[in-house]
Protein backbone atom coordinates (compact mmCIF):
# COMPACT_ATOMS: atom_id res chain seq x y z
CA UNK A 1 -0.51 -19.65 -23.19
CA UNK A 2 -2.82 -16.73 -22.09
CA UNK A 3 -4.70 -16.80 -19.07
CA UNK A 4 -7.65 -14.61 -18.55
CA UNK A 5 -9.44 -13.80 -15.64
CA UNK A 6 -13.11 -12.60 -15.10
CA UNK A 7 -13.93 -9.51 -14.00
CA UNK A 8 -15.45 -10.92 -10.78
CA UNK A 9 -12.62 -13.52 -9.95
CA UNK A 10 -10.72 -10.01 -10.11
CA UNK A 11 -12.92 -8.20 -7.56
CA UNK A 12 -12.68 -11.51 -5.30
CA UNK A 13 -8.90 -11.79 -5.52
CA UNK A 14 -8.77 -7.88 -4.14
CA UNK A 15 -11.40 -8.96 -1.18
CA UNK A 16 -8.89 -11.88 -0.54
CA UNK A 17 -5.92 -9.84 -0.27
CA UNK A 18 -7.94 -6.65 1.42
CA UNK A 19 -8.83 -8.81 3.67
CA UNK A 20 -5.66 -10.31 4.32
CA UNK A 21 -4.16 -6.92 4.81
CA UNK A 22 -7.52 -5.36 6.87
CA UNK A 23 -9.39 -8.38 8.17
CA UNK A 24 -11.83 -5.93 9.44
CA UNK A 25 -12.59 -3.95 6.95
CA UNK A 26 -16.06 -5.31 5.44
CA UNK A 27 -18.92 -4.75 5.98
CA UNK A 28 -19.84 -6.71 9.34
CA UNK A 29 -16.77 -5.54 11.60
CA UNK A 30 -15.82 -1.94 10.15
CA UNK A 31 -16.71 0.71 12.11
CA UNK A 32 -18.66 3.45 9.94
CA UNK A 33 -18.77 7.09 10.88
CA UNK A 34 -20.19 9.52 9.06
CA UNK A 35 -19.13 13.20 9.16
CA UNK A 36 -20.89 16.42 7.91
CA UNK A 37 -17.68 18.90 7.50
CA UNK A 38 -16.55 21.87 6.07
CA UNK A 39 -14.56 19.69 3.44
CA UNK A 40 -18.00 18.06 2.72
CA UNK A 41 -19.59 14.49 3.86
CA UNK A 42 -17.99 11.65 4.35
CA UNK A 43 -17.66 8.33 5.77
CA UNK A 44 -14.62 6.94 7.61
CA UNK A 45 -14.15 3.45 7.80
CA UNK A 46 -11.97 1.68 10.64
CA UNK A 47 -11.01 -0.94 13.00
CA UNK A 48 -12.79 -0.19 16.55
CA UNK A 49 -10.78 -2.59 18.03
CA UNK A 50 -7.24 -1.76 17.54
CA UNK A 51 -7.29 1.77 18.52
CA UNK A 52 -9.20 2.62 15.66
CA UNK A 53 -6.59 1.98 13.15
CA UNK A 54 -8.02 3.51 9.94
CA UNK A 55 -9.15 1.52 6.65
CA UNK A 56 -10.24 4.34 4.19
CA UNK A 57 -12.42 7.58 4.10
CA UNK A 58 -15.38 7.95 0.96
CA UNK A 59 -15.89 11.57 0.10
CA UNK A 60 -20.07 11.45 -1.09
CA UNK A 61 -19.48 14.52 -3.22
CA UNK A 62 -16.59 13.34 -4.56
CA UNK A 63 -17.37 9.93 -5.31
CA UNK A 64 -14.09 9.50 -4.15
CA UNK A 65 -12.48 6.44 -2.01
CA UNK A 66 -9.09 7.17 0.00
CA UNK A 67 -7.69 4.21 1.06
CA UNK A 68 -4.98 4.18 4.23
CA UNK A 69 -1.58 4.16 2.15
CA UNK A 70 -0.53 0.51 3.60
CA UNK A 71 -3.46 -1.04 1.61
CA UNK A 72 -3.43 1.19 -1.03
CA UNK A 73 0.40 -0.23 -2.09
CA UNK A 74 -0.52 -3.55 -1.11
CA UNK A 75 -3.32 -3.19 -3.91
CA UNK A 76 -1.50 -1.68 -6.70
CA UNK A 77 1.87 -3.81 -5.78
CA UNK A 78 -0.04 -6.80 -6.57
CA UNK A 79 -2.82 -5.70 -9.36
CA UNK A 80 -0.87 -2.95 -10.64
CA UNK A 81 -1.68 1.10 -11.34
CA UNK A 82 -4.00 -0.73 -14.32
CA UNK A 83 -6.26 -2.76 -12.38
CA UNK A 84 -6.82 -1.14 -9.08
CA UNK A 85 -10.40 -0.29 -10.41
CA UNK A 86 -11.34 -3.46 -9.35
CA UNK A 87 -10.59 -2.24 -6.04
CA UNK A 88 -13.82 0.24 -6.60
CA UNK A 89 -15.62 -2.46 -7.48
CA UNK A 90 -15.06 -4.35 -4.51
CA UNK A 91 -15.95 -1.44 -2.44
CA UNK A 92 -19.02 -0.59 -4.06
CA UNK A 93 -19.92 -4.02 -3.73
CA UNK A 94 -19.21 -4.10 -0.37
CA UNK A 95 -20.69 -1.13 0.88
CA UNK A 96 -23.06 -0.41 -1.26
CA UNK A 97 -21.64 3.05 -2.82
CA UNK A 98 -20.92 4.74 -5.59
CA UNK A 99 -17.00 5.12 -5.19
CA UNK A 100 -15.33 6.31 -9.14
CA UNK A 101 -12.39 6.90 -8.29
CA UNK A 102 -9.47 5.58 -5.29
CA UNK A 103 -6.80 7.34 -4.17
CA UNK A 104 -4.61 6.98 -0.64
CA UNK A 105 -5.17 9.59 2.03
CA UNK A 106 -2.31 11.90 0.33
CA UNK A 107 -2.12 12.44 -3.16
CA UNK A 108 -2.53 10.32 -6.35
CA UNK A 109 -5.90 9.58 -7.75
CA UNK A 110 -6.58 6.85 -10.30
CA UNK A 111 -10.33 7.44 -11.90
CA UNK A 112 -12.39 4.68 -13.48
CA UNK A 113 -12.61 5.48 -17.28
């Protein structure tokens, strides 16, 4: 028997496990700072109350979202390299950007097609 799941159960099965991972990282307890750098804007997202333990970075120009390595394998561990778009989705949703593609501060980058 084949199971399918919606699109949005998908988006609020990564919000469970983000949060699970990152309880603070929404959109009520994150700390947001925004930076204006030679590298070009961005926003850093993290936990002001544990040292400020890091959560991700969105690069404007970019459209890019770099998640902190620890969540990003959590993520694709349990969704797989396939369906970590949802991930953007959740973002997005989240905090209202435009994130198309998510990557972990380091290297690979997985782009919505």
């Amino acid at each position: 028997m084949k199971y399918v799941i919606s699109e949005n159960r998908m988006t609020d099965l990564v919000e469970k496990l983000v949060h699970t991972v990152y309880p603070k990282f929404n959109k009520n307890d994150a700390e947001v700072l925004k930076w204006d750098g030679t590298n070009g804007e961005h926003y850093e997202y993290f936990d002001g109350e544990k040292g400020g333990r890091p959560f991700a970075k969105f690069w404007v120009f970019e459209d890019e979202l770099q998640l902190n390595p620890e969540l990003f394998n959590a993520l694709e561990n349990y969704f797989g390299e396939d369906n970590v778009g949802y991930v953007l989705d959740w973002f997005n949703k989240e905090f209202n950007m435009d994130a198309t593609s998510v990557t972990f501060y380091g290297t690979i980058k997985i782009s919505r097609i």
